[in-house]
PDB file of N, CA and C in Angstrom:
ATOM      1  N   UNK A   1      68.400  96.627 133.796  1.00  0.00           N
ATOM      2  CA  UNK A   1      68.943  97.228 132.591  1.00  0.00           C
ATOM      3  C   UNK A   1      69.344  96.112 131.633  1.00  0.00           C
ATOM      4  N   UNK A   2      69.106  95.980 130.559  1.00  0.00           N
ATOM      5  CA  UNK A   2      69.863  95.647 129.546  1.00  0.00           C
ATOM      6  C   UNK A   2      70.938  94.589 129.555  1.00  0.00           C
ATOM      7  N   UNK A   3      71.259  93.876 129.491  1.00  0.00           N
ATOM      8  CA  UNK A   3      72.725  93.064 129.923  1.00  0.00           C
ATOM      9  C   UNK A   3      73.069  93.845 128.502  1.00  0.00           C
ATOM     10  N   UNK A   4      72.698  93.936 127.262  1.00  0.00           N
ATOM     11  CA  UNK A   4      73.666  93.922 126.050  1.00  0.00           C
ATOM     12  C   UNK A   4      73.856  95.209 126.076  1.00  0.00           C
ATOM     13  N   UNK A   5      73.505  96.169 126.570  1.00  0.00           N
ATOM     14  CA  UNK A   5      73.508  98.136 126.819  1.00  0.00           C
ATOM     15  C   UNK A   5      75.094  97.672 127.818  1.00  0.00           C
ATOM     16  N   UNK A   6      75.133  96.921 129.257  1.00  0.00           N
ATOM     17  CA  UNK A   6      76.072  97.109 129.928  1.00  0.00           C
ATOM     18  C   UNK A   6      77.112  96.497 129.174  1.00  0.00           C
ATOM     19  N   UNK A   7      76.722  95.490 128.527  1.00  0.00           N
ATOM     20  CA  UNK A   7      78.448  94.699 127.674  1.00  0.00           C
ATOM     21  C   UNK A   7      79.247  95.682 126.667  1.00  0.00           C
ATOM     22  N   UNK A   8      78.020  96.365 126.064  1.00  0.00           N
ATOM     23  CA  UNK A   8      78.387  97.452 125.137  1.00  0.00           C
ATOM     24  C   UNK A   8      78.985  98.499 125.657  1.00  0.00           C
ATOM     25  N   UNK A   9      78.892  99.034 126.491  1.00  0.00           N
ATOM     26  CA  UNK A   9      79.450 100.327 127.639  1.00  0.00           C
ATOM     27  C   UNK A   9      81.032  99.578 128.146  1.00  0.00           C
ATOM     28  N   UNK A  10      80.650  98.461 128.695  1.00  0.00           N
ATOM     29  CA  UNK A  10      82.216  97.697 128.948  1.00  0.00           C
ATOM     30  C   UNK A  10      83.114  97.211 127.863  1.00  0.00           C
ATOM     31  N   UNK A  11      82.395  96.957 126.856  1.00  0.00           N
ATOM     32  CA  UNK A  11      83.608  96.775 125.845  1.00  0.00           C
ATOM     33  C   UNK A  11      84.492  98.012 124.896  1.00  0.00           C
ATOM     34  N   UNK A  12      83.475  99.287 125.764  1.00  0.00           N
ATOM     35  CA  UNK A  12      84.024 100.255 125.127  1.00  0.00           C
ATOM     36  C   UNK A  12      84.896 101.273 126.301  1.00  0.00           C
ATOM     37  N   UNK A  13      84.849 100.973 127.077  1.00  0.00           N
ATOM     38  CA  UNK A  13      85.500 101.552 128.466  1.00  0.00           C
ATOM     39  C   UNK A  13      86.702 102.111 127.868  1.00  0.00           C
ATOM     40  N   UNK A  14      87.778 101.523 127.578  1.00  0.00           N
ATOM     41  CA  UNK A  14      88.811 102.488 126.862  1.00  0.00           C
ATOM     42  C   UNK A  14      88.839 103.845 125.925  1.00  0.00           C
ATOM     43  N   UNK A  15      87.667 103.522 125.176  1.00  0.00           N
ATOM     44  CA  UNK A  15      87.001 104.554 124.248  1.00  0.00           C
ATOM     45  C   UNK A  15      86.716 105.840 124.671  1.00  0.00           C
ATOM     46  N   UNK A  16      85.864 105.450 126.098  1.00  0.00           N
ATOM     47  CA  UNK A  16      85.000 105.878 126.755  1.00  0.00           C
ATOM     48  C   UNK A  16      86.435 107.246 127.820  1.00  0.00           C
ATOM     49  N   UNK A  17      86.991 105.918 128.609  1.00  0.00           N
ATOM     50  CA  UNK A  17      88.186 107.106 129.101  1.00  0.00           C
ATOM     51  C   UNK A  17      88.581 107.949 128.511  1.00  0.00           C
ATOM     52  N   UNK A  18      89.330 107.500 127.194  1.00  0.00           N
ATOM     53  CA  UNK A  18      89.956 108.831 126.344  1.00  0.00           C
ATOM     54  C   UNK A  18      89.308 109.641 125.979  1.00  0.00           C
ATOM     55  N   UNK A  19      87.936 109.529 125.705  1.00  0.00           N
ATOM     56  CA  UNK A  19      87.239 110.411 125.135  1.00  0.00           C
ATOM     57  C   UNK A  19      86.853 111.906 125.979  1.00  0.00           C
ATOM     58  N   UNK A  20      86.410 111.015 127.759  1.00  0.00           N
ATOM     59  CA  UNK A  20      87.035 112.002 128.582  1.00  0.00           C
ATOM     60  C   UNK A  20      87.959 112.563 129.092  1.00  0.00           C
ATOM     61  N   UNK A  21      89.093 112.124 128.344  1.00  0.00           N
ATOM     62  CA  UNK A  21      90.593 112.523 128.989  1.00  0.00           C
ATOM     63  C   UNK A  21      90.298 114.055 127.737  1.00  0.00           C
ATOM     64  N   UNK A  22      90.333 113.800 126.254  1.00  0.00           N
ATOM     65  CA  UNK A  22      90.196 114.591 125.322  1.00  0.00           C
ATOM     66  C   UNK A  22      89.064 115.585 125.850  1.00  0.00           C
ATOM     67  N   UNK A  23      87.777 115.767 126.593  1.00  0.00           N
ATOM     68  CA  UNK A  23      86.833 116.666 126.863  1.00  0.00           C
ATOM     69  C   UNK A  23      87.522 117.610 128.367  1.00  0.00           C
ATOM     70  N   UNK A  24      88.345 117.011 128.875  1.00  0.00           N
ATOM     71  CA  UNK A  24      88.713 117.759 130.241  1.00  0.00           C
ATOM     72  C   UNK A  24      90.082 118.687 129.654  1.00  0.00           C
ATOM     73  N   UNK A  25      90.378 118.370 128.362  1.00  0.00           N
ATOM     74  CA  UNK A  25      91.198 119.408 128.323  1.00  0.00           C
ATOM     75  C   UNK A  25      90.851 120.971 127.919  1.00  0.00           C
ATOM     76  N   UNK A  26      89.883 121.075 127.056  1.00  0.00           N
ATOM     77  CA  UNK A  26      89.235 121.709 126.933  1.00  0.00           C
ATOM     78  C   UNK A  26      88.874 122.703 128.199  1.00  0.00           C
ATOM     79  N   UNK A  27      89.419 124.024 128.118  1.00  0.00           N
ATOM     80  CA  UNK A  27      88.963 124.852 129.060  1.00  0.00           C
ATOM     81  C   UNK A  27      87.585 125.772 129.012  1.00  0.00           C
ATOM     82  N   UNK A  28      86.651 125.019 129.222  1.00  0.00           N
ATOM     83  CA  UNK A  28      85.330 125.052 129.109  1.00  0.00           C
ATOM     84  C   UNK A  28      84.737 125.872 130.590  1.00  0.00           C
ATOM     85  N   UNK A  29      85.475 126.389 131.187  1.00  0.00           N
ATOM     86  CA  UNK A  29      85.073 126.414 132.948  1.00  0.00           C
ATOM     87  C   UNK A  29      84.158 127.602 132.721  1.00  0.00           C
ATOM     88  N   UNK A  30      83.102 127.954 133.493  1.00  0.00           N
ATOM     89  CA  UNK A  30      82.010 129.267 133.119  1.00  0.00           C
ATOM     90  C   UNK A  30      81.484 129.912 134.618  1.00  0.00           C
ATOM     91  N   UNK A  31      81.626 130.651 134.457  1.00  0.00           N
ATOM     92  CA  UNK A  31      82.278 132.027 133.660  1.00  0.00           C
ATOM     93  C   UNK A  31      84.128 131.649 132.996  1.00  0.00           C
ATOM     94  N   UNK A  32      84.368 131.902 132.591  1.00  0.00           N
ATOM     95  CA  UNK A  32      83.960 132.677 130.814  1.00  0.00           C
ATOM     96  C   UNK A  32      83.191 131.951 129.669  1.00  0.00           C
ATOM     97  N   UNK A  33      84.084 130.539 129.623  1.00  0.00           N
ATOM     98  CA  UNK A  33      83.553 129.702 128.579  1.00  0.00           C
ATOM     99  C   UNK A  33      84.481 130.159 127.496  1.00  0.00           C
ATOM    100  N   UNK A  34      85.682 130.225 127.820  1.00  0.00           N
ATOM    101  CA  UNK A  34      86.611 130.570 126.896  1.00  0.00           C
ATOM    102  C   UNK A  34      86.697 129.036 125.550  1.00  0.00           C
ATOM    103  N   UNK A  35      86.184 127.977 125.699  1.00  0.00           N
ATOM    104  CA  UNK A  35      86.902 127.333 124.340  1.00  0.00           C
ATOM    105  C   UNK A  35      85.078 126.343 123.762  1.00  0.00           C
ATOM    106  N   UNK A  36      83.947 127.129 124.044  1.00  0.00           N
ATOM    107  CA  UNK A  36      83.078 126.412 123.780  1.00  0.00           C
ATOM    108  C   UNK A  36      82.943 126.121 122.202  1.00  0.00           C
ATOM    109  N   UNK A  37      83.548 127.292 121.262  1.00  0.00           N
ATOM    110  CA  UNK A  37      83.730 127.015 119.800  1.00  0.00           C
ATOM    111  C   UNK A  37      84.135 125.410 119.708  1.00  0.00           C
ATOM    112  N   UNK A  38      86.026 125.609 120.236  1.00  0.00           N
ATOM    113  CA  UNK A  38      86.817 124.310 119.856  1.00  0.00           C
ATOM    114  C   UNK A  38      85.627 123.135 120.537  1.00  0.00           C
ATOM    115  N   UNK A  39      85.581 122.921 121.698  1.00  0.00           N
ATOM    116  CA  UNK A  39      84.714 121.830 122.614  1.00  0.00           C
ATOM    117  C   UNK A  39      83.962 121.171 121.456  1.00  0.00           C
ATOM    118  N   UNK A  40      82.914 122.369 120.868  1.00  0.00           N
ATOM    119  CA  UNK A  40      81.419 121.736 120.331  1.00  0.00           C
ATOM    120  C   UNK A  40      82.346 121.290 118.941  1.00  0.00           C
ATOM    121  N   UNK A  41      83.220 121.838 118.220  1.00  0.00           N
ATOM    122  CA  UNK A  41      83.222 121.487 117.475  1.00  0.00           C
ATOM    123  C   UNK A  41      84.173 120.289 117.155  1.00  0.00           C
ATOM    124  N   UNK A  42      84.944 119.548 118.232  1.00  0.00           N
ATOM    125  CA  UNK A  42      85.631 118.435 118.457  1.00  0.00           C
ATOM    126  C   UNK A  42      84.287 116.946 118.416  1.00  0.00           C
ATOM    127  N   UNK A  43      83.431 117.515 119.425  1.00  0.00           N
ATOM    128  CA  UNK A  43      81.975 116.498 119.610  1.00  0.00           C
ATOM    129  C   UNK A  43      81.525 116.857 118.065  1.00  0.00           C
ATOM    130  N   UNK A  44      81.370 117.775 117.656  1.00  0.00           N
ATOM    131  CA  UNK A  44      80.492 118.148 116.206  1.00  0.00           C
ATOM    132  C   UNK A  44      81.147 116.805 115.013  1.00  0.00           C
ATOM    133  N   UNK A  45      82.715 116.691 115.179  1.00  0.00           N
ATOM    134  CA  UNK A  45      83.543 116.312 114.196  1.00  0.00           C
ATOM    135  C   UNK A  45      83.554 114.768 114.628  1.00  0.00           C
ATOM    136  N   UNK A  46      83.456 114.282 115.847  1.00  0.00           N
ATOM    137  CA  UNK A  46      82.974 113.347 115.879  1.00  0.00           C
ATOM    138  C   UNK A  46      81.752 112.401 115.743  1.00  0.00           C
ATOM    139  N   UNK A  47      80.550 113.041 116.065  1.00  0.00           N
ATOM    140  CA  UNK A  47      79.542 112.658 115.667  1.00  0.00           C
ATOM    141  C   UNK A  47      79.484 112.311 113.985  1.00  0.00           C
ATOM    142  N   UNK A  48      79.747 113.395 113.132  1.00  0.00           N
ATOM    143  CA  UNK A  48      79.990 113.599 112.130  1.00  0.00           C
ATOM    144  C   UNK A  48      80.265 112.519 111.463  1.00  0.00           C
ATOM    145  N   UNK A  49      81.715 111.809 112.030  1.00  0.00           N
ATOM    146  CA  UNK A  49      82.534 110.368 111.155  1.00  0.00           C
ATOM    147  C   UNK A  49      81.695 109.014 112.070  1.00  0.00           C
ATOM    148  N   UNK A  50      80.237 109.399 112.866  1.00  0.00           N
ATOM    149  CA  UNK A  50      79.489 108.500 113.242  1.00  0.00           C
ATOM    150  C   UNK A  50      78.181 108.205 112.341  1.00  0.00           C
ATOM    151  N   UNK A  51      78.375 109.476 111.459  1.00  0.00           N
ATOM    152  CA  UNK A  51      77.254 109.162 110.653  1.00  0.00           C
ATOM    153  C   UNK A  51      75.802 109.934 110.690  1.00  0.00           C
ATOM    154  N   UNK A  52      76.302 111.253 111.919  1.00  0.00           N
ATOM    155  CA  UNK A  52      75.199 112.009 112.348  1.00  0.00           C
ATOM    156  C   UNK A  52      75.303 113.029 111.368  1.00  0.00           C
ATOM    157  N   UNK A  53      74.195 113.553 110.744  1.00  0.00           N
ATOM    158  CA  UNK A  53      74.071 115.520 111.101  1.00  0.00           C
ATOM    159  C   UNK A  53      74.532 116.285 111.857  1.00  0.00           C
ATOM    160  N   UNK A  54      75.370 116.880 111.568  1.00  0.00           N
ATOM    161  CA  UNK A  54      75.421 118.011 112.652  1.00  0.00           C
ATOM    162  C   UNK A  54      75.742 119.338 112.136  1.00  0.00           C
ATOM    163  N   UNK A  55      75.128 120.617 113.027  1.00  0.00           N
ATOM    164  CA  UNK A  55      75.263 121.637 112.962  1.00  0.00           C
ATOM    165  C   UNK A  55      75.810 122.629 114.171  1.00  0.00           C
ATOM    166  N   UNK A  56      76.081 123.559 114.288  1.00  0.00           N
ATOM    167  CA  UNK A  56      76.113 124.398 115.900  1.00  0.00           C
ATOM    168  C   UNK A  56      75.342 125.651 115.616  1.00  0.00           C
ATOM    169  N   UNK A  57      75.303 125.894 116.898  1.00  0.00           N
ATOM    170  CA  UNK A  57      73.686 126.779 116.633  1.00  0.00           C
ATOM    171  C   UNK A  57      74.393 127.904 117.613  1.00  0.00           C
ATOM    172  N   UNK A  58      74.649 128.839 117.879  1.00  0.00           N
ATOM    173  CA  UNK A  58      75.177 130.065 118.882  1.00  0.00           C
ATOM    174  C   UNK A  58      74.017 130.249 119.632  1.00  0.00           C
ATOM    175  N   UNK A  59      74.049 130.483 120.347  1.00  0.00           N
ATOM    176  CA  UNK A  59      73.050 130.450 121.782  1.00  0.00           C
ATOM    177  C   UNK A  59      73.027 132.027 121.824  1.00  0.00           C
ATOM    178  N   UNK A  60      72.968 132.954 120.932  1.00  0.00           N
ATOM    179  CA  UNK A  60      72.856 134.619 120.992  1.00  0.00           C
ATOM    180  C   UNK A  60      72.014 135.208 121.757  1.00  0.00           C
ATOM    181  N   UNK A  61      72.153 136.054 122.828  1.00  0.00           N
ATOM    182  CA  UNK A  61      71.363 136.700 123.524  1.00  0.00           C
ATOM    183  C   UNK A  61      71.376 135.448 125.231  1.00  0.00           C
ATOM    184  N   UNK A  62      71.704 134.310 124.898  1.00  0.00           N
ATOM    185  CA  UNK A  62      71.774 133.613 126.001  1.00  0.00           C
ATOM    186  C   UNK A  62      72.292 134.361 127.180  1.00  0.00           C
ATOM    187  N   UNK A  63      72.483 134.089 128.434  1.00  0.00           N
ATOM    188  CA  UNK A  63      73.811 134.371 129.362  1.00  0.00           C
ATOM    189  C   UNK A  63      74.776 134.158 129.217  1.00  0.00           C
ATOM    190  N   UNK A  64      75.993 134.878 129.403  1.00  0.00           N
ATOM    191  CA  UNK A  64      77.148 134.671 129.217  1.00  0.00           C
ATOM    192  C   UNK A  64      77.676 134.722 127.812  1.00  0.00           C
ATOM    193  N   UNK A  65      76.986 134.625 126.741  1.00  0.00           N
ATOM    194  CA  UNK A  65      77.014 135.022 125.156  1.00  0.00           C
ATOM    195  C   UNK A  65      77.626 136.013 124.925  1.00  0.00           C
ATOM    196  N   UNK A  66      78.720 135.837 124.208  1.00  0.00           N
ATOM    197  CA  UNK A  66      79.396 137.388 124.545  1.00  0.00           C
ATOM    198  C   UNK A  66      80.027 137.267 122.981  1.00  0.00           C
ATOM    199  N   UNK A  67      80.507 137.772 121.450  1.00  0.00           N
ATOM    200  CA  UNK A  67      81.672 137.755 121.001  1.00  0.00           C
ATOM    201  C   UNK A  67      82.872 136.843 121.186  1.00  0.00           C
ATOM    202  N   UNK A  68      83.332 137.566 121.952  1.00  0.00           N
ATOM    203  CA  UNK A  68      84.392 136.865 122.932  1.00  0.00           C
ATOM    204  C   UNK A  68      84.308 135.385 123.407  1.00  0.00           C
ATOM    205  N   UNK A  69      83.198 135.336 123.884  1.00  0.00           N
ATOM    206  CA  UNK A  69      83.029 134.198 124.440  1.00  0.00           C
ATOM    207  C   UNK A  69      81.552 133.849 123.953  1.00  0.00           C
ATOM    208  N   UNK A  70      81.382 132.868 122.546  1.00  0.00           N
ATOM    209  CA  UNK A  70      80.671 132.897 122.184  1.00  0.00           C
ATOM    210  C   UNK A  70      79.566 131.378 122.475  1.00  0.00           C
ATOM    211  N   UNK A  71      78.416 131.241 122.974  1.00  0.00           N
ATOM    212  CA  UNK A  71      77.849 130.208 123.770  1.00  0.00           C
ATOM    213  C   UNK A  71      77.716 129.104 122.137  1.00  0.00           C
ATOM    214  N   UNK A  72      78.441 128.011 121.891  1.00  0.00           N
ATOM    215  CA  UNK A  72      78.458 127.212 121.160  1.00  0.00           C
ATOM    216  C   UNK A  72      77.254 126.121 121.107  1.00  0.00           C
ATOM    217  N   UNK A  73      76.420 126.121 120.160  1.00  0.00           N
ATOM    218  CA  UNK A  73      75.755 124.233 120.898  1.00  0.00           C
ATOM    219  C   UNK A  73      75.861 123.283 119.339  1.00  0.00           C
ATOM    220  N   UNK A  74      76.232 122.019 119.937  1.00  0.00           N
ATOM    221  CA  UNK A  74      76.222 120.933 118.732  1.00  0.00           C
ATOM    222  C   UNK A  74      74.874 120.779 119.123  1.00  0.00           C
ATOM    223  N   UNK A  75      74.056 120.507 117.284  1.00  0.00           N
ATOM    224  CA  UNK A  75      73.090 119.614 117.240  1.00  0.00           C
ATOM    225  C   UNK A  75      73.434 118.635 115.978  1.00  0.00           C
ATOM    226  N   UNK A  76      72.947 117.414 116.919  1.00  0.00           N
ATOM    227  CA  UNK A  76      73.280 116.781 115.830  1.00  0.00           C
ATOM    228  C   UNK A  76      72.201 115.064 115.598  1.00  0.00           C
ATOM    229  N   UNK A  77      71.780 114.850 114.945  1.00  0.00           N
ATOM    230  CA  UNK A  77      70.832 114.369 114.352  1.00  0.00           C
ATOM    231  C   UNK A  77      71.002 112.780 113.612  1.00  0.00           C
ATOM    232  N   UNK A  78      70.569 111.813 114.170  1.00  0.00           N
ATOM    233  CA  UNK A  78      70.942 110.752 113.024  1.00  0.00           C
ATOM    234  C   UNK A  78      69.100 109.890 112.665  1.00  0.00           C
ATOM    235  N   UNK A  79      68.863 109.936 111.852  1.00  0.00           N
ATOM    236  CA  UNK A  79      67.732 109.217 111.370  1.00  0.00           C
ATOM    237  C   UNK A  79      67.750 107.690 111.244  1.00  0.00           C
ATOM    238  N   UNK A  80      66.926 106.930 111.815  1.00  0.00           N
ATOM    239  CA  UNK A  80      67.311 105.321 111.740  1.00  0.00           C
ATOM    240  C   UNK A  80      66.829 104.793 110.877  1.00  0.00           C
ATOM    241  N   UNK A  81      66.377 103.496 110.371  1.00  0.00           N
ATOM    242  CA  UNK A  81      66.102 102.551 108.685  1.00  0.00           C
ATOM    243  C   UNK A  81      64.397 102.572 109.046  1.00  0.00           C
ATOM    244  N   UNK A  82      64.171 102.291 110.553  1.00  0.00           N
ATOM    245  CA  UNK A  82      63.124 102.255 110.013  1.00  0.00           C
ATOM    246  C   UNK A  82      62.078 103.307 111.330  1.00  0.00           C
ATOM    247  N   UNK A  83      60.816 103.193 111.244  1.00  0.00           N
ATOM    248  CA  UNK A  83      59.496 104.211 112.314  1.00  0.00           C
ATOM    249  C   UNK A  83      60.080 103.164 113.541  1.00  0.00           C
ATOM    250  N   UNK A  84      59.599 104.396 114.588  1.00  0.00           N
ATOM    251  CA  UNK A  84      59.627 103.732 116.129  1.00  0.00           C
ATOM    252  C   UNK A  84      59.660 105.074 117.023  1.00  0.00           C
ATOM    253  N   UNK A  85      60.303 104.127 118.412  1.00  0.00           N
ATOM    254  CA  UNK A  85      60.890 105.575 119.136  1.00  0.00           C
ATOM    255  C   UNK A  85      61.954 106.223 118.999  1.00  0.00           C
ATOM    256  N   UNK A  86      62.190 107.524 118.989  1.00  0.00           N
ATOM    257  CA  UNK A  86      63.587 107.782 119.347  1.00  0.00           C
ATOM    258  C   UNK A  86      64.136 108.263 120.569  1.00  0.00           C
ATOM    259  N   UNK A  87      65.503 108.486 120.544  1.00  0.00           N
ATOM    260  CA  UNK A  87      66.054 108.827 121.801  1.00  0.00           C
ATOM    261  C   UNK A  87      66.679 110.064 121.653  1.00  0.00           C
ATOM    262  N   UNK A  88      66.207 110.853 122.491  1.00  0.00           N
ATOM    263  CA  UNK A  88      67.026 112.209 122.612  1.00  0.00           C
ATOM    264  C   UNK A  88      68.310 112.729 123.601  1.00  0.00           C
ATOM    265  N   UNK A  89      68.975 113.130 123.743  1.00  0.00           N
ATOM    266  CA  UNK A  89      70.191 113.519 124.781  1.00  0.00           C
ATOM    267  C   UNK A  89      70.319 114.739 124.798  1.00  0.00           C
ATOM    268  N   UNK A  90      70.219 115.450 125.504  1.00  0.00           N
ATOM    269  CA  UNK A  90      70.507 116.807 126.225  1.00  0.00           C
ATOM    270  C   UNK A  90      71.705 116.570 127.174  1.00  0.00           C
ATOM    271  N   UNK A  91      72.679 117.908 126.578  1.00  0.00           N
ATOM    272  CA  UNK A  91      73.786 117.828 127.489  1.00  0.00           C
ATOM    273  C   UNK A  91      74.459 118.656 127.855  1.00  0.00           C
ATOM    274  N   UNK A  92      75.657 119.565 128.317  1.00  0.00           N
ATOM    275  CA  UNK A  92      76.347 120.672 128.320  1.00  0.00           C
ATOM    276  C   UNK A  92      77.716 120.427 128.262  1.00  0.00           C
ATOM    277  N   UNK A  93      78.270 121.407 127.927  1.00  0.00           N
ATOM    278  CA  UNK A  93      79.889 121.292 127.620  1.00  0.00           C
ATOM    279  C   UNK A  93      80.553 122.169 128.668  1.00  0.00           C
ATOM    280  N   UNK A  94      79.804 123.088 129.183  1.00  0.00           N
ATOM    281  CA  UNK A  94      80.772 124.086 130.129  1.00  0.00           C
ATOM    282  C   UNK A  94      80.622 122.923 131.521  1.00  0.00           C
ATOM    283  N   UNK A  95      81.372 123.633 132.088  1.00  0.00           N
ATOM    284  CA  UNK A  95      81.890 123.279 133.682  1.00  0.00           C
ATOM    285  C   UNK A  95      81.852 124.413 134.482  1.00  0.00           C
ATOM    286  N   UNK A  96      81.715 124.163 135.984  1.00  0.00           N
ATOM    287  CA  UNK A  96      82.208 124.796 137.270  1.00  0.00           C
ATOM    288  C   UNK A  96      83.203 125.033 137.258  1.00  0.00           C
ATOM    289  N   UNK A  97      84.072 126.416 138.329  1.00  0.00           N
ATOM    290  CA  UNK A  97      86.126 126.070 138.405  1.00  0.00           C
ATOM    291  C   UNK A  97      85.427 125.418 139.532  1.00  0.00           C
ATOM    292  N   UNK A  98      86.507 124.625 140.022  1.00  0.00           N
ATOM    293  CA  UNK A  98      86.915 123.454 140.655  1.00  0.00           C
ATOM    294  C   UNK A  98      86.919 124.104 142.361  1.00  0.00           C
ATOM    295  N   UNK A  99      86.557 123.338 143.146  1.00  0.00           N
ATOM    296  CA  UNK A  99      86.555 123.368 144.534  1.00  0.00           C
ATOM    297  C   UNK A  99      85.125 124.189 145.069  1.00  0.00           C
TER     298      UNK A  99
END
């Protein structure tokens, strides 16, 4: 791998904790998926002051899509200066309950 990918990941380790301390509060657990609005739109608002696009898209008719509990997804988009490859990330915000 990379030495400058791992220095970059380690110099951000603090970043990196809080950011998951801030995502585990979020009660995201599914069934229900009670806070996927707030979740996506905490990641949405960050990407955002990174310089991305972003939108959320409702996952309607999905499983578990309910009103109530409405299936949230960030997309979010950043275009680079110049042609090449890009990189994509696929990810999820809900969770298992625990044990």
């Amino acid at each position: 791998m990379d030495e400058r990918l791992l220095k970059a990941v380690e110099d951000r380790t603090d970043d990196l904790v809080a950011l998951t301390a801030d995502l585990i509060r979020f009660p995201t657990v599914n069934p229900p998926g009670e806070a996927y609005r707030p979740c996506a739109e905490f990641l949405g608002a960050r990407l955002k002051k990174l310089g991305f696009e972003t939108e959320f898209i409702r996952a309607e008719g999905a499983p578990g899509d309910s009103d109530r509990y409405p299936r949230v997804n960030v997309v979010a988009r950043f275009d680079g200066r110049s042609p090449g490859p890009c990189v994509h990330f696929n990810s999820h915000i809900d969770v298992v309950e625990a044990g």
